[in-house]
Protein backbone atom coordinates (compact mmCIF):
# COMPACT_ATOMS: atom_id res chain seq x y z
CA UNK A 1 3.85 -43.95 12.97
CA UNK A 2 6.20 -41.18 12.43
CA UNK A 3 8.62 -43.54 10.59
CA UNK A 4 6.75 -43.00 7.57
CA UNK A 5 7.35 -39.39 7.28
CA UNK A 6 10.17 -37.63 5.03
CA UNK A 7 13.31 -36.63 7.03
CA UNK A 8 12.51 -33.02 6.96
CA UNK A 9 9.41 -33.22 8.89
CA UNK A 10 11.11 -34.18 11.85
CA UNK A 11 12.84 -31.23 11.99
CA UNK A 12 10.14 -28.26 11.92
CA UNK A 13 8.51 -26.81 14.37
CA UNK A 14 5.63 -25.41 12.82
CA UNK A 15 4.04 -21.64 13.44
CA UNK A 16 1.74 -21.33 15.83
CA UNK A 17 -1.01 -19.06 14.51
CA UNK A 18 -3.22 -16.92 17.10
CA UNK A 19 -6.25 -18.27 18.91
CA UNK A 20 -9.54 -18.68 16.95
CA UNK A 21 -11.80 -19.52 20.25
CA UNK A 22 -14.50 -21.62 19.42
CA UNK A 23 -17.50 -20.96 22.06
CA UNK A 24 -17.79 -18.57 24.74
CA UNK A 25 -17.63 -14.33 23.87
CA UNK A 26 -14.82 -12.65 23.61
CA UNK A 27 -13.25 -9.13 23.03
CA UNK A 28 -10.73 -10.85 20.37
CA UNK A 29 -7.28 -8.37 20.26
CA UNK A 30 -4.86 -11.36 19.76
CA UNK A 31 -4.82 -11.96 15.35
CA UNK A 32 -4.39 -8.41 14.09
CA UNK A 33 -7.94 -9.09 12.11
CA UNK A 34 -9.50 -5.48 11.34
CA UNK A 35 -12.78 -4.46 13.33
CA UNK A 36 -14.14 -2.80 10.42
CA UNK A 37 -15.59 -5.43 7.76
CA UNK A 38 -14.57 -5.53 3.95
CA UNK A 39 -16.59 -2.79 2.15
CA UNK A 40 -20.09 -2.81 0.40
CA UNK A 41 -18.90 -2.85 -2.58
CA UNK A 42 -16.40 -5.66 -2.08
CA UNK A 43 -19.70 -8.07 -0.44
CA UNK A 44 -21.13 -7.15 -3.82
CA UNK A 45 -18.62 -8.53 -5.73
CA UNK A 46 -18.21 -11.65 -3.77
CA UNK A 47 -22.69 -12.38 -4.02
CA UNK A 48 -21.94 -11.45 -8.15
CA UNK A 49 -19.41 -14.06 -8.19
CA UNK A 50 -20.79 -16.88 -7.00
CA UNK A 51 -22.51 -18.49 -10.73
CA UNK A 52 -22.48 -21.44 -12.27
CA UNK A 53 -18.74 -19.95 -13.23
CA UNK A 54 -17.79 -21.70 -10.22
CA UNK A 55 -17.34 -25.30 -11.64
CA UNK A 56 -14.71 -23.74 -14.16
CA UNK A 57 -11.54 -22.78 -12.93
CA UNK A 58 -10.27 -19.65 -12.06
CA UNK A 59 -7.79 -17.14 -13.89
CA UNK A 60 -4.68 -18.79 -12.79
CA UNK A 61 -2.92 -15.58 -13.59
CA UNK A 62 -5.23 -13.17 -11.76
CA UNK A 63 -4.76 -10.76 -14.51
CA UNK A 64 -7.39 -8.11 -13.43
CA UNK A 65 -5.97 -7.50 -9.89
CA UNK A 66 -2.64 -8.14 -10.83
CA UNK A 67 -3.57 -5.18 -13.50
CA UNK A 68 -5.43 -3.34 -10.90
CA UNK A 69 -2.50 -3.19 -8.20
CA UNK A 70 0.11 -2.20 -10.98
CA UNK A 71 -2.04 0.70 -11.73
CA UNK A 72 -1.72 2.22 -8.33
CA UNK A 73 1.92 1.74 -8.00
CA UNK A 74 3.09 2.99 -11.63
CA UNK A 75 4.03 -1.06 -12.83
CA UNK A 76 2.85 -3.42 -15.04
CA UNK A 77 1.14 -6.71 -14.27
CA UNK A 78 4.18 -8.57 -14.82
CA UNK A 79 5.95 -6.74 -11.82
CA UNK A 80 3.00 -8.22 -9.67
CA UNK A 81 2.82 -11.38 -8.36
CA UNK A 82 -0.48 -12.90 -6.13
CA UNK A 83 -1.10 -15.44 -3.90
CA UNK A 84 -3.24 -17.38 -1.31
CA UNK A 85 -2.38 -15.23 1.32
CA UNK A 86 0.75 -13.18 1.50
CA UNK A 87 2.35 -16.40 4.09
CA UNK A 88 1.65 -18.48 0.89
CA UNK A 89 3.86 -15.43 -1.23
CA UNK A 90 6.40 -15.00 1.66
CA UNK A 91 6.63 -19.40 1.11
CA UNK A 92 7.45 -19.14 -2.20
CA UNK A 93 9.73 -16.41 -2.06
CA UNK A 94 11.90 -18.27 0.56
CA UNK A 95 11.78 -20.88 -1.76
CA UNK A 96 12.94 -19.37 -5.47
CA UNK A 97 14.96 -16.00 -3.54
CA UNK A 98 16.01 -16.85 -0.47
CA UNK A 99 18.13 -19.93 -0.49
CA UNK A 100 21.84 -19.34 -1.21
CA UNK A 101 25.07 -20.39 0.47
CA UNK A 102 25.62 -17.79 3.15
CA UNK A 103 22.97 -17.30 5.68
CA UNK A 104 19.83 -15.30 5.35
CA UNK A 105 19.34 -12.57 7.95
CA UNK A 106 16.58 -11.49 9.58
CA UNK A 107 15.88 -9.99 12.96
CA UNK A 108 16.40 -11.49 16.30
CA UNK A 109 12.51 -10.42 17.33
CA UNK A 110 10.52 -10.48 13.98
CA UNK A 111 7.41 -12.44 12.24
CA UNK A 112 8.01 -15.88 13.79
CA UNK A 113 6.71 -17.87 10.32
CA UNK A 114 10.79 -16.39 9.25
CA UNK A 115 12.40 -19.51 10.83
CA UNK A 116 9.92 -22.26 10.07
CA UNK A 117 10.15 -21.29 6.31
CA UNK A 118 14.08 -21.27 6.66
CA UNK A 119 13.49 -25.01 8.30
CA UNK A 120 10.84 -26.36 5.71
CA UNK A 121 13.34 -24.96 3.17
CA UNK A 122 16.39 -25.97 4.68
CA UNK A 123 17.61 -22.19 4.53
CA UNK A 124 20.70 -21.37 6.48
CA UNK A 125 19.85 -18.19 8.60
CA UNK A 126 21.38 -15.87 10.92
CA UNK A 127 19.21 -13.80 13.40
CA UNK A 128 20.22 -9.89 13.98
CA UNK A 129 19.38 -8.32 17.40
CA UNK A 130 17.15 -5.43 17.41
CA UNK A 131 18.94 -2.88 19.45
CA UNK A 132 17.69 -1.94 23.25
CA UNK A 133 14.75 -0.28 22.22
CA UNK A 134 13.58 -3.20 19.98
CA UNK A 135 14.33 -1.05 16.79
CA UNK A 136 16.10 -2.52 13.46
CA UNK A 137 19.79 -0.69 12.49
CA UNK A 138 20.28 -1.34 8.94
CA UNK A 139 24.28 -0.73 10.07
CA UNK A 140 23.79 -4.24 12.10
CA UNK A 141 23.27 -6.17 8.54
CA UNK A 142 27.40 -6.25 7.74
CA UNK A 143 27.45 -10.19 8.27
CA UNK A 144 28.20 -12.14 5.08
CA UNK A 145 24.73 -13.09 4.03
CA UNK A 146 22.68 -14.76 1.42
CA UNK A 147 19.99 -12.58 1.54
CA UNK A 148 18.30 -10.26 4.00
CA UNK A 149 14.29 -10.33 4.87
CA UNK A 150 12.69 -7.68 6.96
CA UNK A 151 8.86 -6.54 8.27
CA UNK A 152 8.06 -3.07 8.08
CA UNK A 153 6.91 -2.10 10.26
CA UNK A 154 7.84 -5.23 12.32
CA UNK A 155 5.88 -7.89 13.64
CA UNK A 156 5.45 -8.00 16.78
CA UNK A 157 6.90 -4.83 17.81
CA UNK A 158 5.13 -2.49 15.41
CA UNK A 159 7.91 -0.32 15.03
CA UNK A 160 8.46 0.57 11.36
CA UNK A 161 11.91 2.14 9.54
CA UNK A 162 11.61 5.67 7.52
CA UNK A 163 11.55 4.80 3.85
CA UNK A 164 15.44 6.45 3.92
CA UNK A 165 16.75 3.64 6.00
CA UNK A 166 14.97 0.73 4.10
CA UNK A 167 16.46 2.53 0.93
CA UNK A 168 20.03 2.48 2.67
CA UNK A 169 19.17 -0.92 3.38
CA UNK A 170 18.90 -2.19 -0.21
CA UNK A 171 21.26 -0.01 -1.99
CA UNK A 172 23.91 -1.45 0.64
CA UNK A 173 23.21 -4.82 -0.44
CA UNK A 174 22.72 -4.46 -4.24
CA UNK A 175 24.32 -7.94 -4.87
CA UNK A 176 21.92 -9.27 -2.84
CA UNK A 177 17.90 -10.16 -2.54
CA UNK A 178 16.24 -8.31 0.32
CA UNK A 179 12.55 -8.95 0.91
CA UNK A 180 10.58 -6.27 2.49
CA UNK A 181 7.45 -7.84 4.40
CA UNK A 182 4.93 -5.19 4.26
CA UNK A 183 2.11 -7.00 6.03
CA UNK A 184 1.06 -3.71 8.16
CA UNK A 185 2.54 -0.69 6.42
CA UNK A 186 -1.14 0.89 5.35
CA UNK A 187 -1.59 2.13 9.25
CA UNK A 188 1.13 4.50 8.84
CA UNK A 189 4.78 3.92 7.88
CA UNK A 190 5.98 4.40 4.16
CA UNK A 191 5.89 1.46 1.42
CA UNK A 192 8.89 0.71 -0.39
CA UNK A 193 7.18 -0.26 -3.27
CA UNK A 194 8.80 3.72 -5.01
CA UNK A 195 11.81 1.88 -5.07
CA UNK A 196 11.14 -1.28 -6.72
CA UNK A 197 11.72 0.42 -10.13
CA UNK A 198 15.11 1.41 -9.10
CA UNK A 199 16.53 -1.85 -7.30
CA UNK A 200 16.29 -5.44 -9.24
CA UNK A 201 17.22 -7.04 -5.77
CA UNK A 202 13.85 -5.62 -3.99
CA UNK A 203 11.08 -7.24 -3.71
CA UNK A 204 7.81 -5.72 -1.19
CA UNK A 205 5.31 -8.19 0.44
CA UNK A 206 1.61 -7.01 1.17
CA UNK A 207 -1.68 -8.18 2.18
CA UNK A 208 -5.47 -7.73 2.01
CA UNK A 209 -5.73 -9.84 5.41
CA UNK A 210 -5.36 -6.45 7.54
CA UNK A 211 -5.82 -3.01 5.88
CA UNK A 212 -8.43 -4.35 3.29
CA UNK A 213 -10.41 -6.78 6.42
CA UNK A 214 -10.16 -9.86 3.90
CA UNK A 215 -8.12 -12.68 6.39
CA UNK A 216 -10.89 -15.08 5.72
CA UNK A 217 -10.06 -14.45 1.84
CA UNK A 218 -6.58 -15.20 1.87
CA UNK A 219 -4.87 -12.91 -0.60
CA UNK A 220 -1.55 -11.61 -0.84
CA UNK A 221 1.17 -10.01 -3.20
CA UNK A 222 4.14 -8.85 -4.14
CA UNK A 223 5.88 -6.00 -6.29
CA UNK A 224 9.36 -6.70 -7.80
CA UNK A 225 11.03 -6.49 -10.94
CA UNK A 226 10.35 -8.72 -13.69
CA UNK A 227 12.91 -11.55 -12.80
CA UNK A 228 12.04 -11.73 -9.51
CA UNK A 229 8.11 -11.94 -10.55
CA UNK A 230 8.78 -14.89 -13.15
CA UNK A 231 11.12 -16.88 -10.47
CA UNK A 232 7.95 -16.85 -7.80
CA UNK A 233 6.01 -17.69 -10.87
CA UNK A 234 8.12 -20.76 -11.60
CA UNK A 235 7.82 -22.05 -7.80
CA UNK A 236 3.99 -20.91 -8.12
CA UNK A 237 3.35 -23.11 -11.34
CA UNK A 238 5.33 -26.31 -10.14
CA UNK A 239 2.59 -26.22 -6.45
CA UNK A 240 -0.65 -25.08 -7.35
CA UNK A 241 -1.29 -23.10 -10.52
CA UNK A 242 -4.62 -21.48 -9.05
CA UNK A 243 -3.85 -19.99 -5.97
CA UNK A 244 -6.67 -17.94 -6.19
CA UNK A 245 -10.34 -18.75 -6.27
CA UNK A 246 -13.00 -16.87 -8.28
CA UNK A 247 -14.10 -15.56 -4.78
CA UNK A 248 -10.96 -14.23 -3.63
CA UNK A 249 -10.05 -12.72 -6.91
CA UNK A 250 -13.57 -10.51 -7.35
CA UNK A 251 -13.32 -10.09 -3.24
CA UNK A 252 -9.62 -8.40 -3.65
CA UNK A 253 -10.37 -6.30 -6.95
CA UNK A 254 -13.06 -4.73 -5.65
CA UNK A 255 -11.87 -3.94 -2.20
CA UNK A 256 -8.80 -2.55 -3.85
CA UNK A 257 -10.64 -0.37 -5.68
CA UNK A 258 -12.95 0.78 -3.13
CA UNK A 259 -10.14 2.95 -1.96
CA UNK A 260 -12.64 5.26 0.05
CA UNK A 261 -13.89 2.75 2.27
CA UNK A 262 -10.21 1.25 2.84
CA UNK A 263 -8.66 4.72 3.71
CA UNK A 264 -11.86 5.81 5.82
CA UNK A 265 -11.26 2.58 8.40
CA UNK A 266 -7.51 3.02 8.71
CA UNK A 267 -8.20 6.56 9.93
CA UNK A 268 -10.16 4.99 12.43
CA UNK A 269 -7.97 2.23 13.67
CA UNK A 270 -5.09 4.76 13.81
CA UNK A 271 -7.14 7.23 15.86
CA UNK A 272 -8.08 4.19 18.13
CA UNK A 273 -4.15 3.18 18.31
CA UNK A 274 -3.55 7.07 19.70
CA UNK A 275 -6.38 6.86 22.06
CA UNK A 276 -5.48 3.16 23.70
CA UNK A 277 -1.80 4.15 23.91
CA UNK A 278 -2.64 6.86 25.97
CA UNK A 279 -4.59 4.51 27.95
CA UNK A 280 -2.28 2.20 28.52
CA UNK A 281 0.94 4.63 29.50
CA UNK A 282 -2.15 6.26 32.26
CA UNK A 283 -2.09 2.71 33.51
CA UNK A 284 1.91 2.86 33.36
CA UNK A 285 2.70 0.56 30.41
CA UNK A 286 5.48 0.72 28.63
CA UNK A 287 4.18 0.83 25.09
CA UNK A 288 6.42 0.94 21.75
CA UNK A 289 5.77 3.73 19.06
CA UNK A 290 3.47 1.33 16.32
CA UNK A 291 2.73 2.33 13.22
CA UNK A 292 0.81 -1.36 12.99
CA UNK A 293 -2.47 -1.58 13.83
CA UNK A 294 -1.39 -3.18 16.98
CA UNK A 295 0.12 -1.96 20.39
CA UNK A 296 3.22 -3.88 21.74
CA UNK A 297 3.08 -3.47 25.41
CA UNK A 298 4.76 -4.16 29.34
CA UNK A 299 3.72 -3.47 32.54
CA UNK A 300 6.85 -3.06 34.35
CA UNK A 301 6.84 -5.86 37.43
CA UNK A 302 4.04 -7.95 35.53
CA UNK A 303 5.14 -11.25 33.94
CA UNK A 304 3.17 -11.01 30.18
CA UNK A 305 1.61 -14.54 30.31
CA UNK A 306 0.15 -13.02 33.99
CA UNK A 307 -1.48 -10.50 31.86
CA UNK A 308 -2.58 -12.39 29.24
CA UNK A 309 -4.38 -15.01 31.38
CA UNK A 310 -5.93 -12.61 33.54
CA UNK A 311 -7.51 -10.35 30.39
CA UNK A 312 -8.64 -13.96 29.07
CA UNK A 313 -10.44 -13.86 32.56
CA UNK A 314 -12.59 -10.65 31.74
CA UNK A 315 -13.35 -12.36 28.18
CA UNK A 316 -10.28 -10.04 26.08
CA UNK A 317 -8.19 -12.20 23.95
CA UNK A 318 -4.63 -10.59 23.37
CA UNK A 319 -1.45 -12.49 22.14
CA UNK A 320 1.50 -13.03 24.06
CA UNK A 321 5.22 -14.42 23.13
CA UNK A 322 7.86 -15.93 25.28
CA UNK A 323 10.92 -15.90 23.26
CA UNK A 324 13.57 -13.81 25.32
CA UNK A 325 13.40 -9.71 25.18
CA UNK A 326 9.40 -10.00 24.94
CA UNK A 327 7.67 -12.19 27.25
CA UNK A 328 6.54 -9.46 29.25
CA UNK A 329 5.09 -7.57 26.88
CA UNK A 330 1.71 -8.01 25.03
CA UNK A 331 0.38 -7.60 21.52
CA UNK A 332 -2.77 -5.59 21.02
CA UNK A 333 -4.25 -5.52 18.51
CA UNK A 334 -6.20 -2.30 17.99
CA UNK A 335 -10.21 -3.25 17.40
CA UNK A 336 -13.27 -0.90 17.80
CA UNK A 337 -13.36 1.99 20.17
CA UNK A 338 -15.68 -0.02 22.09
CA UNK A 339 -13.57 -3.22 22.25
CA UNK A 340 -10.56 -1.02 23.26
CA UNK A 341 -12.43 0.31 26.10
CA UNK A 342 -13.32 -3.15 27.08
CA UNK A 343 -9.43 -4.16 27.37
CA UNK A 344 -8.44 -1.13 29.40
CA UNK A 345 -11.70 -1.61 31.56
CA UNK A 346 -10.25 -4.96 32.35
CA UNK A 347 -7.30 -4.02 33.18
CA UNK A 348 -8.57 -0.84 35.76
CA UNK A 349 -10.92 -4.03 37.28
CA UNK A 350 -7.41 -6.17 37.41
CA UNK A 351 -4.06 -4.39 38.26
């Protein structure tokens, strides 16, 4: 019955999210979740919030966390912009930022949602190789281009660029939007979010999915300039006014300002990343320098989909790609020291 749909629709191919197994027990190291639930404090908030409030609507502005999240990064509210997930702010941004008459570039091996928002959108795009050792040169982005969108650090590879090169990056390309996706940059690389002040064609993309354990919440933002803010605000107010539920909204304040408990489980998920890369080179994988909290790893003479369906075997769920340059490598993500110890147990009982 596909003859009723709109034109577009037969031309995406839409993302294909991670496994969510449904039955069975499993080690799960394939969705980037974090091990370590939201705080106390933030399962407070969410019990306070649920009233009678909850048959009116919501603050369609989010004004307190909006507020909140200025605070920390010396803006006002109206340089913030949230949203029902960061994908949801990433969607509108390809929507009001990204769509102009030359190409938009983005890396060849990046967050694969890039392309289907470039198809839904009908954006033209370009794709720029990562060099041999899967790393981004901001020298490589010299093509004439619309705009330019990046992940720091990337996704899947986990390697992130020093704030110097992301600030080459935009200066470069003044007279031009460039979007930096910072999904993952709380486990160790450097936010660009100093610059936004300085550069009205920047615009930084976070999340409370990984480093604040709120996925099931869905809440994301962004940090830009006031005319970049209003023109995701436009796009916001013509879909869905209230992207945000009450839930979400008291969820996200409070975890963001439960800064303790945040910083206190990144320690440990970057303590667990050192310990299970050293436990994966002993067991002679090749494994990328992440400043994610994920691992992006080969075994040299092992096909990745091998690997992946033989850990699914011993009950460990890890994701695998098979676009060209990666399908032999794996992406880990990095769970409890226990659950870590369960992959590479699995793999000493396999290889």
């Amino acid at each position: 019955m596909s003859e009723f749909w709109s034109d577009v629709v037969h031309t995406l191919s839409p993302y294909v999210p991670g496994e969510q197994p449904r039955g069975g027990s499993f080690v799960k190291l394939n969705t980037n979740e974090n091990p370590f639930g939201p705080s106390p404090a933030t399962l407070e908030a969410i019990r306070a919030a649920v009233t009678d409030r909850l048959r009116l609507y919501p603050d369609p502005e989010s004004l307190a966390l909006r507020t909140a999240i200025a605070e920390r990064f010396g803006l006002e509210a109206a340089e913030v912009f949230v949203g029902n997930g960061s994908d949801e702010v990433l969607a509108h941004t390809f929507h009001a930022l990204l769509k102009h008459g030359e190409p938009l570039l983005f890396p060849d091996i990046t967050y694969s949602f890039y392309p289907t928002y470039c198809r839904l959108y009908e954006i033209p795009h370009r794709l720029t190789p990562l060099d041999a050792n899967l790393r981004l040169r901001v020298e490589d982005y010299v093509a004439p281009r619309g705009a330019i969108i990046i992940a720091n650090p990337n996704a899947p590879t986990g390697v992130a660029l020093p704030l110097e090169d992301v600030r080459r990056l935009v200066t470069a390309h003044a007279d031009r939007m460039v979007v930096v996706d910072e999904a993952y940059v709380d486990f160790g690389a450097q936010s660009a979010a100093s610059l936004v002040r300085d550069h009205a064609n920047l615009l930084v993309v976070r999340t409370f999915s990984k480093s604040h354990s709120l996925a099931g919440m869905r809440v994301g933002f962004a940090l830009g300039q006031r005319h970049l803010i209003e023109a995701l605000v436009r796009v916001k107010d013509s879909f869905n006014s209230y992207p945000l539920n009450m839930l979400s909204q008291a969820a996200a304040l409070a975890a963001w300002l439960d800064k303790d408990w945040t910083d206190q489980c990144l320690a440990k998920i970057v303590a667990n990343r050192a310990e299970l890369t050293q436990a994966l080179a002993g067991l002679g994988f090749d494994v990328l320098p992440s400043q994610a909290n994920f691992v992006f790893a080969a075994l040299p003479g092992r096909a990745g989909a091998d690997l992946m369906r033989l850990l699914r075997e011993e009950g460990v769920l890890v994701r695998h790609f098979s676009a060209p340059r990666i399908a032999d490598r794996l992406r880990i993500t990095i769970g409890t020291a226990d659950e870590c110890a369960a992959l590479v147990a699995a793999l000493r009982r396999r290889l």
